[in-house]
Structure formats: structure tokens, C-alpha cells
C-alpha atoms as a PDB file:
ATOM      1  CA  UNK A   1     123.253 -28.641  62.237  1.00  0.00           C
ATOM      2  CA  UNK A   2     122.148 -29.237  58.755  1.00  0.00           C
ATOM      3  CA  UNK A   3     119.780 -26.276  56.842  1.00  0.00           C
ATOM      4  CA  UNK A   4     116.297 -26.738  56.980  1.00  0.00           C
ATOM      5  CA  UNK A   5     114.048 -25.168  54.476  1.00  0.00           C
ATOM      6  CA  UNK A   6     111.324 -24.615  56.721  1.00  0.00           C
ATOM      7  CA  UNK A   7     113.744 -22.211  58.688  1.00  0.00           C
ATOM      8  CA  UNK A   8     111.913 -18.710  59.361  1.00  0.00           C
ATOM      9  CA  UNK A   9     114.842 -16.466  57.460  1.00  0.00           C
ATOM     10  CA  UNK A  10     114.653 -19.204  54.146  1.00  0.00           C
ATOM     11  CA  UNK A  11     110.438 -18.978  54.270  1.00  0.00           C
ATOM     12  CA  UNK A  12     110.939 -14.767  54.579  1.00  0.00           C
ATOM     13  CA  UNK A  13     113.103 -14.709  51.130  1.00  0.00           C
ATOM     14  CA  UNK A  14     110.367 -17.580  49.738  1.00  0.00           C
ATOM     15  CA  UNK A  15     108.045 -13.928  50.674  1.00  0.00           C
ATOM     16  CA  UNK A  16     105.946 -16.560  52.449  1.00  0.00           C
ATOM     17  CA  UNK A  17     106.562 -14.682  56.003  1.00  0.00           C
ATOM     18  CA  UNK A  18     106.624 -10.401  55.635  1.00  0.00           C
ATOM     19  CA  UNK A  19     109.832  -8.733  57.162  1.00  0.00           C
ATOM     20  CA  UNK A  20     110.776  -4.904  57.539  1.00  0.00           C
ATOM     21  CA  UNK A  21     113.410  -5.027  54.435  1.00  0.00           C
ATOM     22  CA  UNK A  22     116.636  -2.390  55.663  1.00  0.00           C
ATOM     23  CA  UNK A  23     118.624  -3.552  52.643  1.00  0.00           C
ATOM     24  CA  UNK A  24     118.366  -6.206  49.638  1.00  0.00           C
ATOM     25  CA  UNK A  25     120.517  -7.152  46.266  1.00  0.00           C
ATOM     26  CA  UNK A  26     121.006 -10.198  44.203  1.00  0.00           C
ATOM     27  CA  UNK A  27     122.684 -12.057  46.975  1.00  0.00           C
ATOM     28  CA  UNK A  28     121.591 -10.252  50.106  1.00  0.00           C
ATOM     29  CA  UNK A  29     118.952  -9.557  52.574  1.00  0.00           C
ATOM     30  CA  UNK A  30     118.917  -7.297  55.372  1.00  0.00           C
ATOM     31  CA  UNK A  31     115.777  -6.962  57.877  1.00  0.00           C
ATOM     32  CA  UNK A  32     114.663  -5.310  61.342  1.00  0.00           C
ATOM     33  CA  UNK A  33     114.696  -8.065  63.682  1.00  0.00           C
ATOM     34  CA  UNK A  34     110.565  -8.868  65.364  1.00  0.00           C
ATOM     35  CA  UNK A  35     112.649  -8.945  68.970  1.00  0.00           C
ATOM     36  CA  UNK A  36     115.234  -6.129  69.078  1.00  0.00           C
ATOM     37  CA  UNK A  37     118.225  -6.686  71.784  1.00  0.00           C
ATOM     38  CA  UNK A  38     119.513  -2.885  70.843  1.00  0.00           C
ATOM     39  CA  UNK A  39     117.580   0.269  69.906  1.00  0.00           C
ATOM     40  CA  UNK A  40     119.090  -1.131  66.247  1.00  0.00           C
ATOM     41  CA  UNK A  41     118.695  -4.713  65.431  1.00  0.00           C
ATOM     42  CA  UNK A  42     118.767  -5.503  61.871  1.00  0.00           C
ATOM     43  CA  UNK A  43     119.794  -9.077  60.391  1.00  0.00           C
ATOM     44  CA  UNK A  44     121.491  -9.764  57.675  1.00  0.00           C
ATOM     45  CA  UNK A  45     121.438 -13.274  55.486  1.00  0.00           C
ATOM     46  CA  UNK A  46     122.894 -14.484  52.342  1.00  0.00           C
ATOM     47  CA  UNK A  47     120.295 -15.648  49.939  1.00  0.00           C
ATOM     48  CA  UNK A  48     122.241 -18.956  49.903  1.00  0.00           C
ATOM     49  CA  UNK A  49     121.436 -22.191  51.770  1.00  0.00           C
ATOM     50  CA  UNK A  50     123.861 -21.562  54.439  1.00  0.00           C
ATOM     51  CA  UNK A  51     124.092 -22.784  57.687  1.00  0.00           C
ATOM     52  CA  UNK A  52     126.720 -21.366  59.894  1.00  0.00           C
ATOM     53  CA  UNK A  53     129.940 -18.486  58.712  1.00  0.00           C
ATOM     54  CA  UNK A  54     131.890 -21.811  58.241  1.00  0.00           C
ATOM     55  CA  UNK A  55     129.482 -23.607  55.892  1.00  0.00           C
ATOM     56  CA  UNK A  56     129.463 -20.124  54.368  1.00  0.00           C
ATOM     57  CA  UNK A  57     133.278 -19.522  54.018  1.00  0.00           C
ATOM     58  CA  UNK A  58     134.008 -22.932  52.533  1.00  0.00           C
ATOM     59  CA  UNK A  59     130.824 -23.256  50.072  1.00  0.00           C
ATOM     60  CA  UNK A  60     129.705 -19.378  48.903  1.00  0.00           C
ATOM     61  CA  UNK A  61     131.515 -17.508  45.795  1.00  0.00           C
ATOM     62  CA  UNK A  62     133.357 -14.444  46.010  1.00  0.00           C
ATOM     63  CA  UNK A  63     130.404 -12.661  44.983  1.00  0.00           C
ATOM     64  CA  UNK A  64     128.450 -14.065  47.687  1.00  0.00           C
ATOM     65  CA  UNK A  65     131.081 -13.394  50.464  1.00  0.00           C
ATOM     66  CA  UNK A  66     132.067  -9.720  49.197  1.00  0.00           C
ATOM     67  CA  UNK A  67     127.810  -9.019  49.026  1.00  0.00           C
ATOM     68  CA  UNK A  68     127.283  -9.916  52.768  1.00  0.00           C
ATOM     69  CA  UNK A  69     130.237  -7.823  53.623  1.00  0.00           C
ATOM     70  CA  UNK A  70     128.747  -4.573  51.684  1.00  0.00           C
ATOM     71  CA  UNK A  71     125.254  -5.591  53.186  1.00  0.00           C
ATOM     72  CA  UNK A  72     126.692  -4.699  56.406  1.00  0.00           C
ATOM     73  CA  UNK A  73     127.855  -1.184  55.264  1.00  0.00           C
ATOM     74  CA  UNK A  74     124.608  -0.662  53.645  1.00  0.00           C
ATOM     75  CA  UNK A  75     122.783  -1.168  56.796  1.00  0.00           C
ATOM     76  CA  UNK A  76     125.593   0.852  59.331  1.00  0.00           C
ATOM     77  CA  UNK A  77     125.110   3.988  57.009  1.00  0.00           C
ATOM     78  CA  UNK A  78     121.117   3.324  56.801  1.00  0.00           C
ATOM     79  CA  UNK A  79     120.790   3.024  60.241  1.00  0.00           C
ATOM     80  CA  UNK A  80     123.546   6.329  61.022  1.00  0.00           C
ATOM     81  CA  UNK A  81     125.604   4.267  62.879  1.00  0.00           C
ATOM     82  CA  UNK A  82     128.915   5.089  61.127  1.00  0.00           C
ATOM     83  CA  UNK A  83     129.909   7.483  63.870  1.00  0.00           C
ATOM     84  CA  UNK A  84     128.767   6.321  66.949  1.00  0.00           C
ATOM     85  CA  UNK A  85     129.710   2.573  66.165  1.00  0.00           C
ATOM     86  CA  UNK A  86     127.774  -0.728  65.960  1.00  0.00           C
ATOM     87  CA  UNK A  87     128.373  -4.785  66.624  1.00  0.00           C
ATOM     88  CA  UNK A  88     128.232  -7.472  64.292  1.00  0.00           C
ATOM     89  CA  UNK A  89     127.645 -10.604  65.737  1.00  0.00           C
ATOM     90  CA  UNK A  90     127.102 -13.970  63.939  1.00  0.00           C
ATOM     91  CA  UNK A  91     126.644 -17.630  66.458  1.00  0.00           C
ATOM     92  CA  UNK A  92     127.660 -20.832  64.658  1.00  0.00           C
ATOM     93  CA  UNK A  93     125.832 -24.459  66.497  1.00  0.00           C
ATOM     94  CA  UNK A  94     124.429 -24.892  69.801  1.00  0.00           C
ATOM     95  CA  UNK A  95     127.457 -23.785  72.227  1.00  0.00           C
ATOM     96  CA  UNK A  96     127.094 -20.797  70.425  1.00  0.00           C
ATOM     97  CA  UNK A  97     123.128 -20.477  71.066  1.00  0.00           C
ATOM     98  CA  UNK A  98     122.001 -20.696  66.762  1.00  0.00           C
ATOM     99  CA  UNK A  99     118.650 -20.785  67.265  1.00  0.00           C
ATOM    100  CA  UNK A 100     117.914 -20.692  63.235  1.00  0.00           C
ATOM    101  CA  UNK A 101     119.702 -22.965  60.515  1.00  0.00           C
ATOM    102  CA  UNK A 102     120.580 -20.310  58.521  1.00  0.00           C
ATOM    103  CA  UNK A 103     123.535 -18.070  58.403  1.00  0.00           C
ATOM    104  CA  UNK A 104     122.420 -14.504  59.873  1.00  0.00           C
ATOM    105  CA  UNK A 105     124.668 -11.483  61.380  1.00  0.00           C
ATOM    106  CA  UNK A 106     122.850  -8.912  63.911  1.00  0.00           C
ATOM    107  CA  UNK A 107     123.989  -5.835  63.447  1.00  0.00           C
ATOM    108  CA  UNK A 108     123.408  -3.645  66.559  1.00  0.00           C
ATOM    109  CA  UNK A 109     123.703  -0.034  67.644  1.00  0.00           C
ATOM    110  CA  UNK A 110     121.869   2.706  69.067  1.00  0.00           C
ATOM    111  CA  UNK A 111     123.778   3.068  72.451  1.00  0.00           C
ATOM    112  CA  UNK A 112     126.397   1.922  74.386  1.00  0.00           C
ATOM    113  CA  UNK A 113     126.711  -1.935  73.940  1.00  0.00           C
ATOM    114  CA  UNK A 114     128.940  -3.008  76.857  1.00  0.00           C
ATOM    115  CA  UNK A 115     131.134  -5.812  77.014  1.00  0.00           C
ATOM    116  CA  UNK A 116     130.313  -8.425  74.396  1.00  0.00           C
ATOM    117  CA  UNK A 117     130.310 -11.666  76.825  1.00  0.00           C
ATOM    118  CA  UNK A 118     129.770 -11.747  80.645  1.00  0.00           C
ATOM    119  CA  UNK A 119     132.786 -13.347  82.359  1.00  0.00           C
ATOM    120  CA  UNK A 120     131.787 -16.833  84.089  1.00  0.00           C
END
């Protein structure tokens, strides 16, 4: 999967597509997701033109990688999730079900999440 410019998450930080902004800093955006899976559903992206956590590891700085990390925080204590817990979740190519060419982690919480895959 290569990135694609015209990806929904890179026309939201060109401002040309509104989102419900949770959390944002020089290298970080963090936004209610429009189809919620969990009473909290927030997304988090790097600024960066990255496609998957790999393409992300190997390419972003240290800055980069440490900001998406505190993004997370920033959203768990926003949303009051410190004590009752959350999920991060990130899918890398199609086996995985990425459905956008950008790197994004859901962060979830609200209630009780349940197992995080169903056993086949």
C-alpha cells in the first residue's frame, strides 16, 4: 500500500474536510471518529506521510515517534479513561483490514471491550 494524498485523514490536516479535534501539536492529530465502534473512539495520526506503524517506525524522527506516543496520553486523560482502561489499536495492509493509507491508532473506551479478536 503506498500513501495517497487524497486519503480522508491527509485532506482533514490539509483543513479541506472538518473533524472534532480531541488533541493536536506540531506533529500530532487526534480526532472523534464519524463511526464510533466504542462509546470512545478517537483517532490519532502523525502529521507525516505515513502509511502503516512499519513505514512509520523505519522513516519518522524521534520527535515524531515520542509525539504519537504522548498523543495517546493526551487523549486517555481527555477522554477519563485512565482508570477504567482503554485499547489502542493500529491495522497495517489488507489482512489486517487498513481501509485508509495513512497511519492512524483508535483509541477506545467507555465500557467493557471484550476480547480483542474472535477465535476462528
Amino acid at each position: 500500500m503506498s500513501y495517497d494524498d487524497k486519503n480522508i485523514f491527509a485532506r482533514i490536516l490539509r483543513g479541506e474536510i472538518p473533524c472534532k479535534k480531541v488533541f493536536e501539536d506540531a506533529h500530532t492529530l487526534a480526532f472523534e471518529d464519524i463511526n464510533p465502534q466504542a462509546p470512545v473512539h478517537v483517532l490519532v495520526i502523525p502529521k507525516g506521510k505515513y502509511v502503516s506503524m512499519t513505514d512509520f517506525a523505519e522513516k519518522a524522527s524521534d520527535a515524531e515517534i515520542a509525539a504519537l506516543n504522548r498523543a495517546v496520553l493526551k487523549v486517555v486523560e481527555a477522554k477519563g479513561l485512565m482508570s477504567s482502561g482503554y485499547r489502542v489499536l493500529t491495522n497495517a495492509g489488507a489482512n489486517a483490514h487498513q481501509e485508509v493509507p495513512h497511519l492512524h491508532l483508535h483509541v477506545f473506551g467507555g465500557r467493557a471491550l471484550g476480547s480483542m479478536l474472535v477465535k476462528r
